[in-house]
PDB file of N, CA and C in Angstrom:
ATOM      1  N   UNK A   1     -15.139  40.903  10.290  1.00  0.00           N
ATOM      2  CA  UNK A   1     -13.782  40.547   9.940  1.00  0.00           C
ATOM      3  C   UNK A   1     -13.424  41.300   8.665  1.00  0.00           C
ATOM      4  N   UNK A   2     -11.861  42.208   8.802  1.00  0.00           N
ATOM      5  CA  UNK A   2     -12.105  42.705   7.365  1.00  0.00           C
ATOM      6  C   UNK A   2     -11.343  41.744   6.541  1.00  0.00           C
ATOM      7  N   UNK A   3     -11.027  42.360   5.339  1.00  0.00           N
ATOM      8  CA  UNK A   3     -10.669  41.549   4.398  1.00  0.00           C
ATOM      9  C   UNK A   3      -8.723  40.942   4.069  1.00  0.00           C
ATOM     10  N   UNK A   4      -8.432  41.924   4.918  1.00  0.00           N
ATOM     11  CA  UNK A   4      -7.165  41.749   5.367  1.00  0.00           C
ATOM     12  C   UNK A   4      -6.846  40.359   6.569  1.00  0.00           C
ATOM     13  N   UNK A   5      -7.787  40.430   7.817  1.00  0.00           N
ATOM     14  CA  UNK A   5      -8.129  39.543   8.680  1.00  0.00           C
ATOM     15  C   UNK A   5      -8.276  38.382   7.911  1.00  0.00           C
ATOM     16  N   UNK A   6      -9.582  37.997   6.976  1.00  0.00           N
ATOM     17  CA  UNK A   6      -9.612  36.841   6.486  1.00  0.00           C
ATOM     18  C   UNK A   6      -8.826  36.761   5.095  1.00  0.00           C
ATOM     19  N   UNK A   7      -7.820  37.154   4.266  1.00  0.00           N
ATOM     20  CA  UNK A   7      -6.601  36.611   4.003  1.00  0.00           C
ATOM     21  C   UNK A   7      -5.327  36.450   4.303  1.00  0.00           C
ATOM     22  N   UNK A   8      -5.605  36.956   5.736  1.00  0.00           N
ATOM     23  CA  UNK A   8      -4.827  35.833   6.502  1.00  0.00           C
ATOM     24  C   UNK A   8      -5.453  34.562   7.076  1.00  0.00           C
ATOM     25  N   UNK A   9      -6.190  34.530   7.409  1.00  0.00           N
ATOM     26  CA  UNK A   9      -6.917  32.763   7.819  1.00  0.00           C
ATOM     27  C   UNK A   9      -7.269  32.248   6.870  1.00  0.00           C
ATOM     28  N   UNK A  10      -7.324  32.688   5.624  1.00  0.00           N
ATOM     29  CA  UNK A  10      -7.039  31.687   4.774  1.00  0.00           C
ATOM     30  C   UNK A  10      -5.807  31.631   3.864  1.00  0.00           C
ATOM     31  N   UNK A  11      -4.691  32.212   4.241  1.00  0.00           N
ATOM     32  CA  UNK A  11      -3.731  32.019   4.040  1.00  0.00           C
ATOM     33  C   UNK A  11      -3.193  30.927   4.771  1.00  0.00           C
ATOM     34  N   UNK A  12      -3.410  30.655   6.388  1.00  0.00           N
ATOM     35  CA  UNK A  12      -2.803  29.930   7.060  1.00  0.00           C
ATOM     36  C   UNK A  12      -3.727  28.848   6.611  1.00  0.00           C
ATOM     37  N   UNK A  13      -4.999  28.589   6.678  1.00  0.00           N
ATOM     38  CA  UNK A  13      -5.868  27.737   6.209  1.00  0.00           C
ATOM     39  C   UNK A  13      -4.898  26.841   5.077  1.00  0.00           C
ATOM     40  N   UNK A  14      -4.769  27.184   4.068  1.00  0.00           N
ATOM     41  CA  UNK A  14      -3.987  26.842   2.678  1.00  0.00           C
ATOM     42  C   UNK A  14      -2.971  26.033   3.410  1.00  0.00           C
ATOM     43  N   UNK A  15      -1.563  27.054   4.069  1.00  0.00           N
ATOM     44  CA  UNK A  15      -0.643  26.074   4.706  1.00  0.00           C
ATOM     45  C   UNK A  15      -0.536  25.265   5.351  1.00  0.00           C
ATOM     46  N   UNK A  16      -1.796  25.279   6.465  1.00  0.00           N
ATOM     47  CA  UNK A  16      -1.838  24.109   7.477  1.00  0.00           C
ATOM     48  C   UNK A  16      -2.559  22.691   5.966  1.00  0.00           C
ATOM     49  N   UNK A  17      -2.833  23.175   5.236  1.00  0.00           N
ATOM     50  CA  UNK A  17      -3.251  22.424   4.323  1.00  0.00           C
ATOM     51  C   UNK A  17      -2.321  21.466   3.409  1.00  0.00           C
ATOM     52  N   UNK A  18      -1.347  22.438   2.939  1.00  0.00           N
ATOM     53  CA  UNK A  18      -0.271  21.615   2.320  1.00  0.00           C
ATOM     54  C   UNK A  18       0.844  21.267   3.539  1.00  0.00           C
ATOM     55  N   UNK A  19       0.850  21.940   4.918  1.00  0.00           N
ATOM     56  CA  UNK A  19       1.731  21.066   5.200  1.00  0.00           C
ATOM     57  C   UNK A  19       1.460  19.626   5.931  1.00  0.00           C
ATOM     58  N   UNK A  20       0.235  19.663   6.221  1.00  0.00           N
ATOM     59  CA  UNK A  20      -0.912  18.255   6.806  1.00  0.00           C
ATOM     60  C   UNK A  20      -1.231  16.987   5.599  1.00  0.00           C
ATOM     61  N   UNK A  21      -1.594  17.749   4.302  1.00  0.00           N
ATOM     62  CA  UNK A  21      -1.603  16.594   3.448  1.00  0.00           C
ATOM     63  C   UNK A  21      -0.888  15.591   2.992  1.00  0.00           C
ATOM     64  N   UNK A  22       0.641  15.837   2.985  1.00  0.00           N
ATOM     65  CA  UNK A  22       1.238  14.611   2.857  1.00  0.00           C
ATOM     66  C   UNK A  22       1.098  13.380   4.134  1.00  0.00           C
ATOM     67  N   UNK A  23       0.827  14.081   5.042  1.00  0.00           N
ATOM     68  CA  UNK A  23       0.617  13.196   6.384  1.00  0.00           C
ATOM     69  C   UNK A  23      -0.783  12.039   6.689  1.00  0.00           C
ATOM     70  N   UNK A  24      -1.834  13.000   5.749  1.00  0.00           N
ATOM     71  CA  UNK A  24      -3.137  12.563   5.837  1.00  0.00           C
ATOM     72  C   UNK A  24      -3.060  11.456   4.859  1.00  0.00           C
ATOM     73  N   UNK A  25      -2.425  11.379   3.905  1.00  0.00           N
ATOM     74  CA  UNK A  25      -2.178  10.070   2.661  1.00  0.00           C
ATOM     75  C   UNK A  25      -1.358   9.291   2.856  1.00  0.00           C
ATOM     76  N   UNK A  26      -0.610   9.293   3.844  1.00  0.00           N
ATOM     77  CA  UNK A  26       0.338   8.097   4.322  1.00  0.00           C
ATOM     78  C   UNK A  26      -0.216   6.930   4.225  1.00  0.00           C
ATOM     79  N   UNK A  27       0.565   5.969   3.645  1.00  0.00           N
ATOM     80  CA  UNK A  27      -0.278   4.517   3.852  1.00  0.00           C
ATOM     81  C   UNK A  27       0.271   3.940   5.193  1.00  0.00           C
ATOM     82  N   UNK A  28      -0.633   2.800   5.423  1.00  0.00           N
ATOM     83  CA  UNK A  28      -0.873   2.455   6.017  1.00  0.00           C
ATOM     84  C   UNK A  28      -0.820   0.829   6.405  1.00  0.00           C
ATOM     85  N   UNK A  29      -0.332   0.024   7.290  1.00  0.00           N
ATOM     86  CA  UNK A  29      -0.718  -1.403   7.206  1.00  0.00           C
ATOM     87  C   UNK A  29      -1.850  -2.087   7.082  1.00  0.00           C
ATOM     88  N   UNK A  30      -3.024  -1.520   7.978  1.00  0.00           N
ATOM     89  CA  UNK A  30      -4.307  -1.583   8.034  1.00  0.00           C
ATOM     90  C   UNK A  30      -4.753  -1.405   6.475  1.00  0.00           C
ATOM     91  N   UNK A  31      -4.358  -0.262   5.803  1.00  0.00           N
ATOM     92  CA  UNK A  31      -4.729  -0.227   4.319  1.00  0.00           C
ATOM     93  C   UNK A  31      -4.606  -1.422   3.427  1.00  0.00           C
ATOM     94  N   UNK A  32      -2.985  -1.625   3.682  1.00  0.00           N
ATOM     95  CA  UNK A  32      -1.964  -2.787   2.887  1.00  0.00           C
ATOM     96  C   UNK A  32      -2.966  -4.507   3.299  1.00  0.00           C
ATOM     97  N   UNK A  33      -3.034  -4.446   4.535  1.00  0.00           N
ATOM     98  CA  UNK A  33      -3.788  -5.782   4.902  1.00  0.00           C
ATOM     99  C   UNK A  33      -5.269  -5.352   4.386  1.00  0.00           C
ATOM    100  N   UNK A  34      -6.052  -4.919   4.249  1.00  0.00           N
ATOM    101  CA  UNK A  34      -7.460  -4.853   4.094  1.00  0.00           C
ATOM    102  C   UNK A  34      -7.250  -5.104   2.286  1.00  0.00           C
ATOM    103  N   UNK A  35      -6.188  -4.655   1.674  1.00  0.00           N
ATOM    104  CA  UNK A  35      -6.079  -4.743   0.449  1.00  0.00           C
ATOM    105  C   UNK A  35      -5.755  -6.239  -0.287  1.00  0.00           C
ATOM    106  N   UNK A  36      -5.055  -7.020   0.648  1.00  0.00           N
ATOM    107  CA  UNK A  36      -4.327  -8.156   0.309  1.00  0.00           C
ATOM    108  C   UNK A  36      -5.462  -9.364   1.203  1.00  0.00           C
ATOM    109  N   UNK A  37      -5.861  -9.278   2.020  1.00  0.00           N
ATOM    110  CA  UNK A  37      -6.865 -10.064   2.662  1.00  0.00           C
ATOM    111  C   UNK A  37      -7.526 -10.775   1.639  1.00  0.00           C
ATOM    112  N   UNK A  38      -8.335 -10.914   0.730  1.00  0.00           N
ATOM    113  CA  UNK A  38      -9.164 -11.366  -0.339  1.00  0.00           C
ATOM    114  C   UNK A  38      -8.319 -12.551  -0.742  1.00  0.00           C
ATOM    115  N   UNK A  39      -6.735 -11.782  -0.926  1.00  0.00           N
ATOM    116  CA  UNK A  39      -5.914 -12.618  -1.622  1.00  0.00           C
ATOM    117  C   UNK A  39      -5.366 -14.334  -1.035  1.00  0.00           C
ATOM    118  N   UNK A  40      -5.463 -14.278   0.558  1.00  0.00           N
ATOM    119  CA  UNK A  40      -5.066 -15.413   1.070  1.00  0.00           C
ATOM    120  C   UNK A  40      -5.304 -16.747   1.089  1.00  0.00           C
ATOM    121  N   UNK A  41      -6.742 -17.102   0.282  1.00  0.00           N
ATOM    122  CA  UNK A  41      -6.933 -17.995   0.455  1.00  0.00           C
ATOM    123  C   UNK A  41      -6.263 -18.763  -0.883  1.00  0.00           C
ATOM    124  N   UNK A  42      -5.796 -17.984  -2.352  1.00  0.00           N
ATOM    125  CA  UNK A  42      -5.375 -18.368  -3.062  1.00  0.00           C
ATOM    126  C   UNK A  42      -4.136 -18.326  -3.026  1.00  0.00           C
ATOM    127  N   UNK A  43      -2.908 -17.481  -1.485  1.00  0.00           N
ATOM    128  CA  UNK A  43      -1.973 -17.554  -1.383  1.00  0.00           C
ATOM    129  C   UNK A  43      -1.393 -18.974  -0.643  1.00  0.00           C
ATOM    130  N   UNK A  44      -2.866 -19.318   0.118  1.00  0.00           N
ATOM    131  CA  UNK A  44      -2.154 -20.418   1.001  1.00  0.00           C
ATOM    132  C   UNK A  44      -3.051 -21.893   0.835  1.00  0.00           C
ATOM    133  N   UNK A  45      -3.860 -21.911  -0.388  1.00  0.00           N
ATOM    134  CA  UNK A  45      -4.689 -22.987  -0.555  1.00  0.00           C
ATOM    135  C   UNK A  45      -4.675 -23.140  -1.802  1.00  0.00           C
ATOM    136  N   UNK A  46      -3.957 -22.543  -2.234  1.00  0.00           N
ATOM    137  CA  UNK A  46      -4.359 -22.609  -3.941  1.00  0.00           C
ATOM    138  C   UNK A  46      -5.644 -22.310  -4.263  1.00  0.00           C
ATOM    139  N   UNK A  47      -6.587 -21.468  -3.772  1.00  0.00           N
ATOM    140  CA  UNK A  47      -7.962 -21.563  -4.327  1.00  0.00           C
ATOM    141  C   UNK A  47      -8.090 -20.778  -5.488  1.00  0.00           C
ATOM    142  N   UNK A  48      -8.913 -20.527  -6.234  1.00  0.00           N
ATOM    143  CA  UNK A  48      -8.747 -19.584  -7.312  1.00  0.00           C
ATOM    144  C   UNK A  48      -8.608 -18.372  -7.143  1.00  0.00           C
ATOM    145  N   UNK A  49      -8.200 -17.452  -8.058  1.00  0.00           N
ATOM    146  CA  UNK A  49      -7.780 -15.891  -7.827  1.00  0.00           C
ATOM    147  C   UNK A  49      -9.067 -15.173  -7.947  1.00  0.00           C
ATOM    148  N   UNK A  50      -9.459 -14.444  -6.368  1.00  0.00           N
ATOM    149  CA  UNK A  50     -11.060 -14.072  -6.661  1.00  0.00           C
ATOM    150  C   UNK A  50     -10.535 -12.789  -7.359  1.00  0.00           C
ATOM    151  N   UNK A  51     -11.098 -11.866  -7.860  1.00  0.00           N
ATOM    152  CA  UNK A  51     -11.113 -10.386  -8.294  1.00  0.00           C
ATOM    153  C   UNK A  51     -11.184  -9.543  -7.416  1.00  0.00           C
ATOM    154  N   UNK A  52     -11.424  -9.796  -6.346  1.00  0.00           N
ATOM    155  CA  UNK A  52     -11.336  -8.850  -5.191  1.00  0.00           C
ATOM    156  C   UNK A  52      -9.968  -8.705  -4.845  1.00  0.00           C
ATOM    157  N   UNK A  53      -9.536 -10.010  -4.790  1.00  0.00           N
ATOM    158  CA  UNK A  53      -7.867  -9.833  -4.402  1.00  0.00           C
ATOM    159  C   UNK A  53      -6.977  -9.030  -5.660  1.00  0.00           C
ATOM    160  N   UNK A  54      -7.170  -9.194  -7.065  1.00  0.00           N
ATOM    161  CA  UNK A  54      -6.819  -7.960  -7.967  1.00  0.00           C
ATOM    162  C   UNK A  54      -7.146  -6.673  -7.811  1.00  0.00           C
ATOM    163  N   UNK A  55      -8.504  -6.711  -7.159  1.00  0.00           N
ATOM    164  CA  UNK A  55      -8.670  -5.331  -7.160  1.00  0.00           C
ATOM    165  C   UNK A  55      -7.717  -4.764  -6.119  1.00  0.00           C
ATOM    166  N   UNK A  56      -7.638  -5.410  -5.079  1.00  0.00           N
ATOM    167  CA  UNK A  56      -7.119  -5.041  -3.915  1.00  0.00           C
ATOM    168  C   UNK A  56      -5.551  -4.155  -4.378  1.00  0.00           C
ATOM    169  N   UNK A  57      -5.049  -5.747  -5.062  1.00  0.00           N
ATOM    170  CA  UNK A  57      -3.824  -5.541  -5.371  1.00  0.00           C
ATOM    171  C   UNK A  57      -3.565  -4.253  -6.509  1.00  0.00           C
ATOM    172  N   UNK A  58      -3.712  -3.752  -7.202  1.00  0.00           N
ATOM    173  CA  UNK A  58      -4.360  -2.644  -8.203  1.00  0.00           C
ATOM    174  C   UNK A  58      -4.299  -1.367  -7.356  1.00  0.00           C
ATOM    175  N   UNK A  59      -5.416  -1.488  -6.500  1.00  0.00           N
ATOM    176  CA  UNK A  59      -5.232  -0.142  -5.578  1.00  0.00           C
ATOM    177  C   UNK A  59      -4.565  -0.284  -4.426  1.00  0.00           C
ATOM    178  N   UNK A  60      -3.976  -1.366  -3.578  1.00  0.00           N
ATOM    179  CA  UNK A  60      -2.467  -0.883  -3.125  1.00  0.00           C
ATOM    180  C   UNK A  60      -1.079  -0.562  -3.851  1.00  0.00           C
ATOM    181  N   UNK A  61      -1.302  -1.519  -5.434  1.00  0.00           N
ATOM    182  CA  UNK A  61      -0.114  -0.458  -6.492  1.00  0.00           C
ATOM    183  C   UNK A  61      -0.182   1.049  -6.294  1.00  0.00           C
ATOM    184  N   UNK A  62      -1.637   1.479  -6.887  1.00  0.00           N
ATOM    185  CA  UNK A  62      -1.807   3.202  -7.185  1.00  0.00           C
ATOM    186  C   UNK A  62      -2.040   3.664  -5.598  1.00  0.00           C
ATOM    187  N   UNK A  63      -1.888   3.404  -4.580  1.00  0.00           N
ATOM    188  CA  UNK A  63      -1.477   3.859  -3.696  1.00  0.00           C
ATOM    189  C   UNK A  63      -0.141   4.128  -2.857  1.00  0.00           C
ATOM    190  N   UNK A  64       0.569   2.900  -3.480  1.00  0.00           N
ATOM    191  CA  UNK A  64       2.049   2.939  -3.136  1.00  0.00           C
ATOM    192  C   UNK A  64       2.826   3.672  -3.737  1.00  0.00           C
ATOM    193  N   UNK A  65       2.520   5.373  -4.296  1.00  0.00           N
ATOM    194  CA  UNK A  65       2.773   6.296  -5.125  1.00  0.00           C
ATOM    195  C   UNK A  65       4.003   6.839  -5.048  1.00  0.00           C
ATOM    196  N   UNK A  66       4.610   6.691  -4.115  1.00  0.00           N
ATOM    197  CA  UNK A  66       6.165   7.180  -3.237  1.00  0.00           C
ATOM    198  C   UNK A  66       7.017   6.328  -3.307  1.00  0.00           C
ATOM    199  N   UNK A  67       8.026   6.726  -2.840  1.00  0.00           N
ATOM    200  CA  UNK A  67       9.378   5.835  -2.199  1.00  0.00           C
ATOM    201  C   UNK A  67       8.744   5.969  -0.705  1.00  0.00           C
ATOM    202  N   UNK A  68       8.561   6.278   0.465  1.00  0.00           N
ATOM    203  CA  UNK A  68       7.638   6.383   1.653  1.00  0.00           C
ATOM    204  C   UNK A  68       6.952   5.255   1.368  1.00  0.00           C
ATOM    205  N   UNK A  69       5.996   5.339   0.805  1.00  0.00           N
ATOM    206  CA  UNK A  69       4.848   4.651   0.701  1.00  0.00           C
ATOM    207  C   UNK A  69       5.495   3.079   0.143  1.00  0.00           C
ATOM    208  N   UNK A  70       6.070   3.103  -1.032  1.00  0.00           N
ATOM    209  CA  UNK A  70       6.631   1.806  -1.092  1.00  0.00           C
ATOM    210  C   UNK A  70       7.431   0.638  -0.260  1.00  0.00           C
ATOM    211  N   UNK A  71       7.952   1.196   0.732  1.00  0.00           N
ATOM    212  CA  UNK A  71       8.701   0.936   1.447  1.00  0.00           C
ATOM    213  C   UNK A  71       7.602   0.464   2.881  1.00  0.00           C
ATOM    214  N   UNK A  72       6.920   1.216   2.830  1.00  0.00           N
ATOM    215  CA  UNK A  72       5.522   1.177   3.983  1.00  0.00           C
ATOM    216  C   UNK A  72       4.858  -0.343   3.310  1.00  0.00           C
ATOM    217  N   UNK A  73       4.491  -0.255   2.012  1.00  0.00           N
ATOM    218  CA  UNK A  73       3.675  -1.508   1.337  1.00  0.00           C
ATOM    219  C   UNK A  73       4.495  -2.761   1.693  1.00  0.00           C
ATOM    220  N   UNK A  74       6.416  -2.694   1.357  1.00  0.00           N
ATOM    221  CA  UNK A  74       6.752  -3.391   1.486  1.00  0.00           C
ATOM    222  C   UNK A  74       6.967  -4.346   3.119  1.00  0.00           C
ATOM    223  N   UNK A  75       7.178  -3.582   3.594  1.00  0.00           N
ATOM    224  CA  UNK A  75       7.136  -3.791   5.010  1.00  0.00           C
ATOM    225  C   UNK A  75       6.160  -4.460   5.480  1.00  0.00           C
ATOM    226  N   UNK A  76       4.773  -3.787   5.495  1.00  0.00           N
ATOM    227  CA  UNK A  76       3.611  -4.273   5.947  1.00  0.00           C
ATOM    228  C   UNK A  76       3.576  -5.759   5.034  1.00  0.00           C
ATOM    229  N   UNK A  77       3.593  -5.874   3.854  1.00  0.00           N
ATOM    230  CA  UNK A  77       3.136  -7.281   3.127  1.00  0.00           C
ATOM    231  C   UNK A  77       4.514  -8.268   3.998  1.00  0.00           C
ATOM    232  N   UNK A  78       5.219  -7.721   4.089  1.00  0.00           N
ATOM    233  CA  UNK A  78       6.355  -8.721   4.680  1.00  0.00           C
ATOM    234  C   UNK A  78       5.483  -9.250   6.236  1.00  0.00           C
ATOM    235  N   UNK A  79       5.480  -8.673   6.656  1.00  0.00           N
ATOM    236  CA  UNK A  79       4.493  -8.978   8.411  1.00  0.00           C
ATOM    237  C   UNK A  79       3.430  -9.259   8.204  1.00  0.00           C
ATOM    238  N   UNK A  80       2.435  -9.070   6.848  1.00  0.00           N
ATOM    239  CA  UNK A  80       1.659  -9.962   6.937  1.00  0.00           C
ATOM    240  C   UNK A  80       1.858 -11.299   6.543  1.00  0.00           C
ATOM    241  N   UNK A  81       3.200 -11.983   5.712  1.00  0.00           N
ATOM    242  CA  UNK A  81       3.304 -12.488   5.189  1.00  0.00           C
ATOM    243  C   UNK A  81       3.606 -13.380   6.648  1.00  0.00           C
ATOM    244  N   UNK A  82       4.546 -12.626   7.454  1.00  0.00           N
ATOM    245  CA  UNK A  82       5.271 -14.057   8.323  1.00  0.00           C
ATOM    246  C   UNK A  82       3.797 -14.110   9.603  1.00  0.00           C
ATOM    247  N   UNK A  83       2.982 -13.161   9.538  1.00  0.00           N
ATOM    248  CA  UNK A  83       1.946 -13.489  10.210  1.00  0.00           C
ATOM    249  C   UNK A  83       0.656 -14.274   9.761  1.00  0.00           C
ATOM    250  N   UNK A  84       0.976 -15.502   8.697  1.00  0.00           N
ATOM    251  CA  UNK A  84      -0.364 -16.145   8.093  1.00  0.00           C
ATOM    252  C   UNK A  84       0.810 -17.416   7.641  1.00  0.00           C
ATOM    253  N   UNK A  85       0.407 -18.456   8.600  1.00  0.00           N
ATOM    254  CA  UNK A  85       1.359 -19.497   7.984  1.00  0.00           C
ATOM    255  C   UNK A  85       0.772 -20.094   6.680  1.00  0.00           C
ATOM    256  N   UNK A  86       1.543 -20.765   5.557  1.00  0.00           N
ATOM    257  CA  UNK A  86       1.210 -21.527   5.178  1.00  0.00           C
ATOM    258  C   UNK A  86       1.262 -20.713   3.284  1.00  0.00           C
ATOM    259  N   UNK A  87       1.639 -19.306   3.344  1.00  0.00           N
ATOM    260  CA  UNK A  87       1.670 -18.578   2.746  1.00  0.00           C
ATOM    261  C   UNK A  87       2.313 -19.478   1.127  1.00  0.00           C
ATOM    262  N   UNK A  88       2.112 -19.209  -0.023  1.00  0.00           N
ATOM    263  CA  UNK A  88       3.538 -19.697  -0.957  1.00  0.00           C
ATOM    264  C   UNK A  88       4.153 -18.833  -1.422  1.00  0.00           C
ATOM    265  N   UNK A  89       5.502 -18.849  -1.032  1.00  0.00           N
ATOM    266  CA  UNK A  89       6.433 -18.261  -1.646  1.00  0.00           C
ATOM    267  C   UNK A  89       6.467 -17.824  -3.143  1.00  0.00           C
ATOM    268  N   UNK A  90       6.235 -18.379  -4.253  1.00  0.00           N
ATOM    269  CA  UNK A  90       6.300 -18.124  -5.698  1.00  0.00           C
ATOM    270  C   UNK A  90       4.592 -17.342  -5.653  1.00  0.00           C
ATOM    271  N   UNK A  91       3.855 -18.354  -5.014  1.00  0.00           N
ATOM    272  CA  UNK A  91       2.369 -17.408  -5.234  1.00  0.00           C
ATOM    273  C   UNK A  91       2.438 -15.845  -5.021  1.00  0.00           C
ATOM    274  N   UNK A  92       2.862 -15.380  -3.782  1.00  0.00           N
ATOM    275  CA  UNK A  92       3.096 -14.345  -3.055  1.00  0.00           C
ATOM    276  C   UNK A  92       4.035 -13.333  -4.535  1.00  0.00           C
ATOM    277  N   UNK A  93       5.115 -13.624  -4.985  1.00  0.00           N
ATOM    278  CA  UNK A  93       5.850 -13.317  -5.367  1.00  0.00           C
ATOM    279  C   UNK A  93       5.062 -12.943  -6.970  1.00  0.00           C
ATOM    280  N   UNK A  94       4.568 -13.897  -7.489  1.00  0.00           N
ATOM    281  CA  UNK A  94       3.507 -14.232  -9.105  1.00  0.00           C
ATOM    282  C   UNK A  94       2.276 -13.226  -8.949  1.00  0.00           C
ATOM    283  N   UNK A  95       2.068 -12.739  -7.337  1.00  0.00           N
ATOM    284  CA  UNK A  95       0.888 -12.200  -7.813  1.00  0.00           C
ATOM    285  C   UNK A  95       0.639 -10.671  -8.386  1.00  0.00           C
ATOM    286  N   UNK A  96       1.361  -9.789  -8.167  1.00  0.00           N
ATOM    287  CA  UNK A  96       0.828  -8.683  -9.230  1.00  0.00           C
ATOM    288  C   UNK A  96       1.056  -8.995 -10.900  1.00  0.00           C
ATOM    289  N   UNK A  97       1.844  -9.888 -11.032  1.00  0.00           N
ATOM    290  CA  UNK A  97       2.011  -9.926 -12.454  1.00  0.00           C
ATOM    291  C   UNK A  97       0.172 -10.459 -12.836  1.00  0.00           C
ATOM    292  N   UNK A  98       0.064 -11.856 -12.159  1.00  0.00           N
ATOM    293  CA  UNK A  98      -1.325 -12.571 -12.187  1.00  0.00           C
ATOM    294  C   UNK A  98      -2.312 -11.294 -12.401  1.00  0.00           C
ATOM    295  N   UNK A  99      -2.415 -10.660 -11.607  1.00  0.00           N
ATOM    296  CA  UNK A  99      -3.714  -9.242 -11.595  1.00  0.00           C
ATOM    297  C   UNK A  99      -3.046  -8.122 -12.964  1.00  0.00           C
ATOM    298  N   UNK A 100      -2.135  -8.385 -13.059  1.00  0.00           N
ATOM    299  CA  UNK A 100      -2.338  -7.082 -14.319  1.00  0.00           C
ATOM    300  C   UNK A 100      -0.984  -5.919 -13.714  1.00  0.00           C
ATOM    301  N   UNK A 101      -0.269  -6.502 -12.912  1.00  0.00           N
ATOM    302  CA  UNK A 101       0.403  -4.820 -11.686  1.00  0.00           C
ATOM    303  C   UNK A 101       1.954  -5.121 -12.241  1.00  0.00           C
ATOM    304  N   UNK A 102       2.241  -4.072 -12.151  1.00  0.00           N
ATOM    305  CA  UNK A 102       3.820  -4.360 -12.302  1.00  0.00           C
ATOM    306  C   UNK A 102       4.497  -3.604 -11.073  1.00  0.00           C
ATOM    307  N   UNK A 103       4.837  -4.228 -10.025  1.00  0.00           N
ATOM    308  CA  UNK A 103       5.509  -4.283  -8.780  1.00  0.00           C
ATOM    309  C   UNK A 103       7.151  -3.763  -9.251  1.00  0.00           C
ATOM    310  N   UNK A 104       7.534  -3.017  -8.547  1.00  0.00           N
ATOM    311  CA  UNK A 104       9.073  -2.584  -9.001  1.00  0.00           C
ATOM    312  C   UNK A 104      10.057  -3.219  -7.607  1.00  0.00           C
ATOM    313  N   UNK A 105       9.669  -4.658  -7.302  1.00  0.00           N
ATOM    314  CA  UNK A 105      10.300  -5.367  -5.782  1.00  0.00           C
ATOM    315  C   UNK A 105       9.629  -6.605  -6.544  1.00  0.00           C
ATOM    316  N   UNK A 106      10.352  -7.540  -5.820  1.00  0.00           N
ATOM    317  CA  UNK A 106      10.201  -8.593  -5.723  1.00  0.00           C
ATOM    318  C   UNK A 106       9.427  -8.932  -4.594  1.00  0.00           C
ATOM    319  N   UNK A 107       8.097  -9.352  -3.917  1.00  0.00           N
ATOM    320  CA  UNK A 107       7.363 -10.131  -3.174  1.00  0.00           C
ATOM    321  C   UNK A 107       7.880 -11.031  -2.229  1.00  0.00           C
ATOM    322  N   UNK A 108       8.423 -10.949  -0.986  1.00  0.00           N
ATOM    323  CA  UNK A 108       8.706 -11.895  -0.916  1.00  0.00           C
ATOM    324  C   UNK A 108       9.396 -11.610   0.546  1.00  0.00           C
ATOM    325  N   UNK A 109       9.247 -12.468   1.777  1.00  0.00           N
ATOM    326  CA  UNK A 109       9.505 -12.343   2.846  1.00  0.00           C
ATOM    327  C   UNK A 109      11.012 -12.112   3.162  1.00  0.00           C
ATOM    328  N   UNK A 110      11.857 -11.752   2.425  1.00  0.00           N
ATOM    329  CA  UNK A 110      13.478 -11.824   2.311  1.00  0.00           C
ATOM    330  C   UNK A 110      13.582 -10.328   1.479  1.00  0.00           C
ATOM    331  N   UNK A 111      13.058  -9.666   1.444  1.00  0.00           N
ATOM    332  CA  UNK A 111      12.796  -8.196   0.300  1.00  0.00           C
ATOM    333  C   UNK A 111      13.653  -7.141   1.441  1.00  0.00           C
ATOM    334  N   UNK A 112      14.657  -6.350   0.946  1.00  0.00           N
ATOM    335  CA  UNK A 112      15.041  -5.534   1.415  1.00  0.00           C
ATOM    336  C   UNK A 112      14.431  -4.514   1.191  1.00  0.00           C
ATOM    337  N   UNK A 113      13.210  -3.891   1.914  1.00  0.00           N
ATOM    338  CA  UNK A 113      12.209  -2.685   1.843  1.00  0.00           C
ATOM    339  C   UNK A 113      12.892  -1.969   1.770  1.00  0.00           C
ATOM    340  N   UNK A 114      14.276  -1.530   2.538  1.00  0.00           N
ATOM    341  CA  UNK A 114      15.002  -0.300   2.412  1.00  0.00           C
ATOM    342  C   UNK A 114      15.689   0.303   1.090  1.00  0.00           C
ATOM    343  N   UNK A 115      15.881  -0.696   0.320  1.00  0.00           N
ATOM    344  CA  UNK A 115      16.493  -0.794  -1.118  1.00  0.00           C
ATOM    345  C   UNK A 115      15.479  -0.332  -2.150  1.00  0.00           C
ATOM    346  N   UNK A 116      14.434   0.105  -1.579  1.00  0.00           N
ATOM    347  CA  UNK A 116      13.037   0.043  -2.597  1.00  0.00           C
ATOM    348  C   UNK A 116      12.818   1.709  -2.604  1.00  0.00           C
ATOM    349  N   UNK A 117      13.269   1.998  -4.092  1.00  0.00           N
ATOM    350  CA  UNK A 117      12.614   3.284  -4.355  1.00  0.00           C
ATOM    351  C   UNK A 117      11.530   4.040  -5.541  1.00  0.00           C
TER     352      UNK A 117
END
């Protein structure tokens, strides 16, 4: 292969690169629920706030890096929310402040995701 040949395949290499990566970091619900899971038993029992559920909550913040992505977080926590009865409203709403996060939405099964940038 000469050297002309392979800067082009890795020229295209590079582009299929940047134009695939925003796609490959998309969040995800599966992400959003695996992140917030920890959190339920202190959403719907009052049990204490384990650290897993901060952590969770922490790295679905620094993952929700976008307007895309925020809107994805918001969504998904909304469907998990109406899919786990028994949920509390103010808990749900109290908890990134509780962990340390500063949420730029309000929590809360009534959240206009679309309004969220």
């Amino acid at each position: 292969m000469g050297i002309s040949t392979r800067m082009m395949v890795l020229c295209i290499v590079v582009a299929y690169m940047v134009v695939i990566s925003p796609f490959a970091e998309a969040l995800t619900c599966g992400q959003v629920a695996s992140s917030v899971i920890p959190c339920l038993p202190y959403l719907q029992k009052g049990s204490p706030l384990p650290p897993a559920c901060c952590a969770g909550v922490k790295g679905l913040n620094n993952a929700a890096n976008s307007t895309p992505a925020r809107q994805t977080a918001c969504n998904c926590l909304k469907k998990i929310y109406n899919s786990n009865a028994g949920i509390d409203v103010g808990k749900a709403a109290g908890l990134p402040g509780k962990c340390g996060v500063n949420v730029p939405y309000k929590i809360s099964p009534s959240t206009d995701c679309t309004k969220i940038r």
